[in-house]
Structure formats: structure tokens, C-alpha cells
C-alpha atoms as a PDB file:
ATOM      1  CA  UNK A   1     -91.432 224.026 116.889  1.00  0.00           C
ATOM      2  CA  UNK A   2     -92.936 220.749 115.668  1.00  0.00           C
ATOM      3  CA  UNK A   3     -94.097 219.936 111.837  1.00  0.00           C
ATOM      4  CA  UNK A   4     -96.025 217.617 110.608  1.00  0.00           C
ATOM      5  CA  UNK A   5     -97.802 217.051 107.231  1.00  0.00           C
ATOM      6  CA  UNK A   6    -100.601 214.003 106.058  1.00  0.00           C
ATOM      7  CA  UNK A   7    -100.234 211.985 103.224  1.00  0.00           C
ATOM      8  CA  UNK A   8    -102.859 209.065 102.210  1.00  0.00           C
ATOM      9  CA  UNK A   9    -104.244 208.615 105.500  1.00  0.00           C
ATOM     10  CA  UNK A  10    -100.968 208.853 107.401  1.00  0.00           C
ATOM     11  CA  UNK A  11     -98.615 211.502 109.420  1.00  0.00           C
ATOM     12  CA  UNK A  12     -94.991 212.289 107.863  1.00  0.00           C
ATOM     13  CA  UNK A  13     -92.423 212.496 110.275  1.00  0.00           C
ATOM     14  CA  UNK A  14     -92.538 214.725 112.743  1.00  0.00           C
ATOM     15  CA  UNK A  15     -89.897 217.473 111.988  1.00  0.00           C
ATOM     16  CA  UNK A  16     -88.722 219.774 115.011  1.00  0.00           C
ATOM     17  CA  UNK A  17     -86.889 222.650 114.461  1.00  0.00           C
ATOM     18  CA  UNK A  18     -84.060 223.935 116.696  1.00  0.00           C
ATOM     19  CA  UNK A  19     -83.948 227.797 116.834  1.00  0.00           C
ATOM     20  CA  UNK A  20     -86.393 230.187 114.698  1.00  0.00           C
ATOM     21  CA  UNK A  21     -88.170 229.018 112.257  1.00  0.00           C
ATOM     22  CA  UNK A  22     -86.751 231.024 109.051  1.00  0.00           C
ATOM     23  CA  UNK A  23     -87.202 230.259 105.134  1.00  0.00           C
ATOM     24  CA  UNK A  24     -83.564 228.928 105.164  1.00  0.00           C
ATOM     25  CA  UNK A  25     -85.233 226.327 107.922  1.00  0.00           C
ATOM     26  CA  UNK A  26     -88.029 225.830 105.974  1.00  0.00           C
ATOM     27  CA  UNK A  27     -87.108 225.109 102.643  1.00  0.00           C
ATOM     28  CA  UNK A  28     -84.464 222.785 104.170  1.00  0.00           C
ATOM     29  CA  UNK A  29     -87.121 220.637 106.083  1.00  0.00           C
ATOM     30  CA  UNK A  30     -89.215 220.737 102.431  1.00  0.00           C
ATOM     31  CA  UNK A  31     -86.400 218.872 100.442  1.00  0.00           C
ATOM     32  CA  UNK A  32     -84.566 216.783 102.970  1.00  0.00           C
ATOM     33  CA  UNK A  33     -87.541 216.082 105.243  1.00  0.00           C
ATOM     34  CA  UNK A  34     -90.801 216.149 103.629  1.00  0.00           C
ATOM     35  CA  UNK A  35     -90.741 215.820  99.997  1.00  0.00           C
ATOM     36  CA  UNK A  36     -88.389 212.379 100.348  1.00  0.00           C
ATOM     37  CA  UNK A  37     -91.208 211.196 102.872  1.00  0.00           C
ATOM     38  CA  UNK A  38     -93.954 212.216 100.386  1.00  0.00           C
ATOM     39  CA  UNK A  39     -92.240 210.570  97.608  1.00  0.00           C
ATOM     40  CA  UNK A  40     -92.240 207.261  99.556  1.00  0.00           C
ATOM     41  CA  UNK A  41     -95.655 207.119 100.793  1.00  0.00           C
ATOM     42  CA  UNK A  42     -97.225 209.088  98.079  1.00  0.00           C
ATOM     43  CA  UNK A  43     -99.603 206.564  96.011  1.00  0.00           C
ATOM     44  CA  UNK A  44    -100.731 208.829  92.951  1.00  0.00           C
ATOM     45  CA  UNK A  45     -99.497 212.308  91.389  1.00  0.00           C
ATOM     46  CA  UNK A  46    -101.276 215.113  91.709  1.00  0.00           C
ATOM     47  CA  UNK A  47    -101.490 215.781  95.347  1.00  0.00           C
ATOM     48  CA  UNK A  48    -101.978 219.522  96.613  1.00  0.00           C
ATOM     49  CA  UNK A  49     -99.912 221.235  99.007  1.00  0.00           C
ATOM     50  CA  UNK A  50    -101.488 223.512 101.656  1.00  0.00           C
ATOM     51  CA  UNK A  51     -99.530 225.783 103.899  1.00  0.00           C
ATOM     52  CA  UNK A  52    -100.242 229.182 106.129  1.00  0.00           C
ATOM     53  CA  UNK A  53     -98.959 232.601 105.045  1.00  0.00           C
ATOM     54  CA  UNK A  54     -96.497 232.320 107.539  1.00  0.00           C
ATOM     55  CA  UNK A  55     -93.210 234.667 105.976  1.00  0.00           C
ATOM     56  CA  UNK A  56     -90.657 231.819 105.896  1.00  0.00           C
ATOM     57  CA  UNK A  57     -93.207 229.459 104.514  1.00  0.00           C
ATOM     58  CA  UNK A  58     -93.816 232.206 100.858  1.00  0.00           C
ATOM     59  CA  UNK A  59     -90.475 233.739 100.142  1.00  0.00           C
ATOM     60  CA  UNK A  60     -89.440 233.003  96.746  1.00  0.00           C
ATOM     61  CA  UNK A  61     -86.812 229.902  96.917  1.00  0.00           C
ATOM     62  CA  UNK A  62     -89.734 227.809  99.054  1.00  0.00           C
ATOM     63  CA  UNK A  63     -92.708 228.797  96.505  1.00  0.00           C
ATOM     64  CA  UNK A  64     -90.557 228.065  93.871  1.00  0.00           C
ATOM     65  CA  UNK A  65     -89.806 224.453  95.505  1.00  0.00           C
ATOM     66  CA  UNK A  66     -92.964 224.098  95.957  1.00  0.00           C
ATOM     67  CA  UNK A  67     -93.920 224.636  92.335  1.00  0.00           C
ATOM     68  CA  UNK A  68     -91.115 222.907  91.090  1.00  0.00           C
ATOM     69  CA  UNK A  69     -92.548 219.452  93.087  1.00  0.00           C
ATOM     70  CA  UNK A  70     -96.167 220.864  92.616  1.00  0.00           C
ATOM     71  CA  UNK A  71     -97.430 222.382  90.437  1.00  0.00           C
ATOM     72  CA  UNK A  72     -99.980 224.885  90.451  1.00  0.00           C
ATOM     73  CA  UNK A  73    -101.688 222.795  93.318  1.00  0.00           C
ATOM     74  CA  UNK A  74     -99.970 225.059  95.926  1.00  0.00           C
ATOM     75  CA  UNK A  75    -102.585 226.711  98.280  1.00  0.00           C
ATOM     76  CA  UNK A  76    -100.337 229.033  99.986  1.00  0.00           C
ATOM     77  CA  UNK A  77    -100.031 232.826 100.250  1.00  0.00           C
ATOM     78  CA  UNK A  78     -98.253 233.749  97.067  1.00  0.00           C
ATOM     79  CA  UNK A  79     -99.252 231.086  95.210  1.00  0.00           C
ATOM     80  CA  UNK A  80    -102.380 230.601  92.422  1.00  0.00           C
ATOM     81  CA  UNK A  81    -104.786 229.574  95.186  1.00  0.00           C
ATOM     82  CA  UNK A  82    -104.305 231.796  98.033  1.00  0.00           C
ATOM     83  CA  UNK A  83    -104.881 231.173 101.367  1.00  0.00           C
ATOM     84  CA  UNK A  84    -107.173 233.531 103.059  1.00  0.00           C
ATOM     85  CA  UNK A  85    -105.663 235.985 105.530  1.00  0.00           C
ATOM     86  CA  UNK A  86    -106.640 236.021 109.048  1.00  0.00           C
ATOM     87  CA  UNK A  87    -109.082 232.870 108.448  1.00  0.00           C
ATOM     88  CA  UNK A  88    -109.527 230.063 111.105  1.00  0.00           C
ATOM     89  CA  UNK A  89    -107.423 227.226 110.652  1.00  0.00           C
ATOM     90  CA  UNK A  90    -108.311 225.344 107.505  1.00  0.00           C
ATOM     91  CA  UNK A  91    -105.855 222.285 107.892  1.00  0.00           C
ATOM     92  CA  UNK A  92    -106.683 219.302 109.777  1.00  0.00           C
ATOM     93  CA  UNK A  93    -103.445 219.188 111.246  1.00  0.00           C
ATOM     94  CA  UNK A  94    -104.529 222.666 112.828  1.00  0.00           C
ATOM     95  CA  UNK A  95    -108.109 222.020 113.603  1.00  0.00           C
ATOM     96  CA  UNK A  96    -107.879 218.623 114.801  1.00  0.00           C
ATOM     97  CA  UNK A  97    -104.838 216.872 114.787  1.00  0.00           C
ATOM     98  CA  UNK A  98    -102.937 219.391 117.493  1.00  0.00           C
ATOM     99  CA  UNK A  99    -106.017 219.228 119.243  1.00  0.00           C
ATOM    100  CA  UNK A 100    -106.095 215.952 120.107  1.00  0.00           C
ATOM    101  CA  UNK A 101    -102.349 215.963 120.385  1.00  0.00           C
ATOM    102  CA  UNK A 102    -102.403 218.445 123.159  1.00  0.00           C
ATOM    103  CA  UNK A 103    -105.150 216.258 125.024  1.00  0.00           C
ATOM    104  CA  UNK A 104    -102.714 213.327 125.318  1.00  0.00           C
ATOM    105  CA  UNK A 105    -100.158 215.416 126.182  1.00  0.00           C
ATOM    106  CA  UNK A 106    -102.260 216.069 129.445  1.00  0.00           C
ATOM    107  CA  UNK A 107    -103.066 212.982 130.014  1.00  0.00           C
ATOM    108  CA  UNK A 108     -99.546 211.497 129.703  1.00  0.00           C
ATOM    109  CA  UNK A 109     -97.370 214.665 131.415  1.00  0.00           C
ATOM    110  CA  UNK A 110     -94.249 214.327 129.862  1.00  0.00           C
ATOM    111  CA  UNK A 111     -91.389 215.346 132.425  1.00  0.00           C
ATOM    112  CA  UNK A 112     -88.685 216.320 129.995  1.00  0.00           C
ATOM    113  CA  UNK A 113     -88.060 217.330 125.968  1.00  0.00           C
ATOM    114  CA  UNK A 114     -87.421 214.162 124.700  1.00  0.00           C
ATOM    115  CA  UNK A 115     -90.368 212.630 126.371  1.00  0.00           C
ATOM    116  CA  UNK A 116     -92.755 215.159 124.833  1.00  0.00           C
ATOM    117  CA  UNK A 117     -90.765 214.778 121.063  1.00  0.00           C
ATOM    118  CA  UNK A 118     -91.397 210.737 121.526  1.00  0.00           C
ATOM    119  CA  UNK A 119     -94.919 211.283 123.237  1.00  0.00           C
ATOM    120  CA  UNK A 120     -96.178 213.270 119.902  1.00  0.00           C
ATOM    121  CA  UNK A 121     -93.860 211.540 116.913  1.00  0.00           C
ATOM    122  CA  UNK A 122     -95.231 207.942 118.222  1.00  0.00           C
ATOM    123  CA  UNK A 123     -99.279 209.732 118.079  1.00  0.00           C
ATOM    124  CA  UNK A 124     -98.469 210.868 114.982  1.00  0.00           C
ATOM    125  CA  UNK A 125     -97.370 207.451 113.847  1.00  0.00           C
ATOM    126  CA  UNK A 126     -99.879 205.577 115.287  1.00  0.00           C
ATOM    127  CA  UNK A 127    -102.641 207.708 114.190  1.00  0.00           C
ATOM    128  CA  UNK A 128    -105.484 205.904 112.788  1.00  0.00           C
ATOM    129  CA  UNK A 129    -105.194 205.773 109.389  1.00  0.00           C
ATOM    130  CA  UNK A 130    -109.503 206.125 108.907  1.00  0.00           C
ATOM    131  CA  UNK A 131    -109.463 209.179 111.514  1.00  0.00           C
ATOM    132  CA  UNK A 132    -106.568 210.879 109.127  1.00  0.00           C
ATOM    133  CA  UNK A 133    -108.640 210.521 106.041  1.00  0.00           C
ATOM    134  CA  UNK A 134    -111.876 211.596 107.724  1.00  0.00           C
ATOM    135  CA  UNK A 135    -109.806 214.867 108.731  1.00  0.00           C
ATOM    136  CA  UNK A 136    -108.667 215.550 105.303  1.00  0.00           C
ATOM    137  CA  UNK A 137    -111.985 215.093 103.825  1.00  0.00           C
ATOM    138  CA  UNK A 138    -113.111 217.551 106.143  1.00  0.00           C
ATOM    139  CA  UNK A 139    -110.533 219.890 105.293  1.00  0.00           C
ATOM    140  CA  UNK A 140    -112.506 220.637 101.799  1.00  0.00           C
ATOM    141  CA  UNK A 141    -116.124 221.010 103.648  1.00  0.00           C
ATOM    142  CA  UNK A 142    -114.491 224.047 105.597  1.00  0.00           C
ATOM    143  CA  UNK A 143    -112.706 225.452 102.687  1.00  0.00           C
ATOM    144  CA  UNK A 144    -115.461 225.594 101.052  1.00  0.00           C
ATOM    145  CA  UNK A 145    -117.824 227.550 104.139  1.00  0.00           C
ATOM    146  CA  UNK A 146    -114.553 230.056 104.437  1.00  0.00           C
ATOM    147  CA  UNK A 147    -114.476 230.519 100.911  1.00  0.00           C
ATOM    148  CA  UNK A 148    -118.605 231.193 101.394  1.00  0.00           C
ATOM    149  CA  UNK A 149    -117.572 233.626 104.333  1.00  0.00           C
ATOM    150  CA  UNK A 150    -115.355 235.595 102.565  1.00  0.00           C
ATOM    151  CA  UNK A 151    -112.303 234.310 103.885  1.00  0.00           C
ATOM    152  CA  UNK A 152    -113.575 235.205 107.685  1.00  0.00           C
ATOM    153  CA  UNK A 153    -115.128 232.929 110.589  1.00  0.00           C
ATOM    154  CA  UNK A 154    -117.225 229.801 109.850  1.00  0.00           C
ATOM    155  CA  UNK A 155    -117.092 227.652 112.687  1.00  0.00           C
ATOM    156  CA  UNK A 156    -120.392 228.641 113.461  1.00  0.00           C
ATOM    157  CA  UNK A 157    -121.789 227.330 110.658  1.00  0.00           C
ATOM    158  CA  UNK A 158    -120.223 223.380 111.225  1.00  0.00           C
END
């Protein structure tokens, strides 16, 4: 299982866990992995966190990280601003980024692990930094048309 988060127009480091993903896992990742990256790429306060419902991603010790570092600008199940159940994907990294992950994954046909891990944690760093922001703008546009939907299917409407 690969992570990967967006912070002014580029990728974190790709995290990949060994083993299930549980909220021990999680939370770990959150404070030695991502919140040091965020902190050193991060170029104003204020930023919003957005995360699935997943179960290890809202127990209690990772929501209350996440407010600790956040704020109220948590969009999470659990949290303030919720995120809707059983709606599309609403983060970039889910409706576009993977996507175009996967397709050079085809084209490049990694023959073992460690070829895949450097195959996507090189895209991820090399991402364009234009295409990243693009993404996250769009990120709002279909919040916004889920939000219209009632927290069901919008795609249609794009």
C-alpha cells in the first residue's frame, strides 16, 4: 500500500506500508512521514487536510493528530467537515494522480517490487508542479457538484 499527499504544487514522499494498513500504521506515517515533509515544503499556515473514512484513518489518536497540527480544517469522517460516505473520489490524488500513475506503470512494466516503488516515487517527484496545482484546484469544483448531489455521483455532470 502506497501513500502519497500534495502540498503547494508538489507530491510528499511516497510512503509504503509493509503489512495492513491499521491506525497504529497510520498515525505513525502522519508524524514521522508526512507532517515533517509538510512542515518543510509548506509555504503558508492554514492548509486543510483531506482524507477518506477509511477506519484507521478516524479513530481517535489520528483525528486528534490531525487537529492538534490542523485545526478545524480536517475534512475527514469524524471530523467538522465530513466527508461524504460512499461518494466518488474527491481527491486529486484519487481521481487523477493514480490514474495517470497506473498508465505509466503499463507503459514501463516493472519486473520486480522495487522497480515499481522507484517507477512511482520518481513520477511522483517529477510531477509537474502546474499539473499538481491544476488537480488541486479541481479538487474544490467537484466538492462542490458532490456537495450539490447530496454526497452521491457527479461525474456526469464534469
Amino acid at each position: 500500500m502506497a501513500w502519497v499527499g500534495v502540498v503547494d504544487g508538489k507530491c510528499l514522499p511516497v510512503h509504503w506500508f509493509t503489512g495492513s494498513v491499521n491506525s497504529d500504521a497510520y498515525l505513525e506515517m502522519l508524524q514521522t512521514v508526512v507532517w515533517p515533509a509538510m512542515k518543510a515544503r509548506a509555504t503558508r499556515h492554514q492548509y486543510w487536510f483531506q482524507q477518506d473514512g477509511a477506519p484507521p484513518h478516524v479513530t481517535a489518536p489520528v483525528m486528534d493528530f490531525l487537529h492538534s497540527k490542523f485545526g478545524g480544517r480536517v475534512i475527514s469522517r469524524n471530523s467538522e467537515h465530513r466527508w461524504p460516505p460512499y461518494s466518488p473520489d474527491l481527491s486529486c490524488l484519487d481521481f487523477c494522480f493514480w490514474s495517470l500513475v497506473t498508465a505509466q506503470i503499463v507503459r514501463s512494466e516493472p519486473q520486480t517490487l522495487e522497480q515499481l516503488k522507484e517507477l512511482v516515487e520518481d513520477f511522483a517527484r517529477n510531477m509537474d508542479e502546474e499539473q499538481l496545482r491544476k488537480m488541486a484546484r479541481h479538487t474544490r469544483r467537484r466538492a462542490e457538484l458532490c456537495r450539490s448531489e447530496g454526497g452521491g455521483h457527479f461525474e456526469h455532470l464534469l
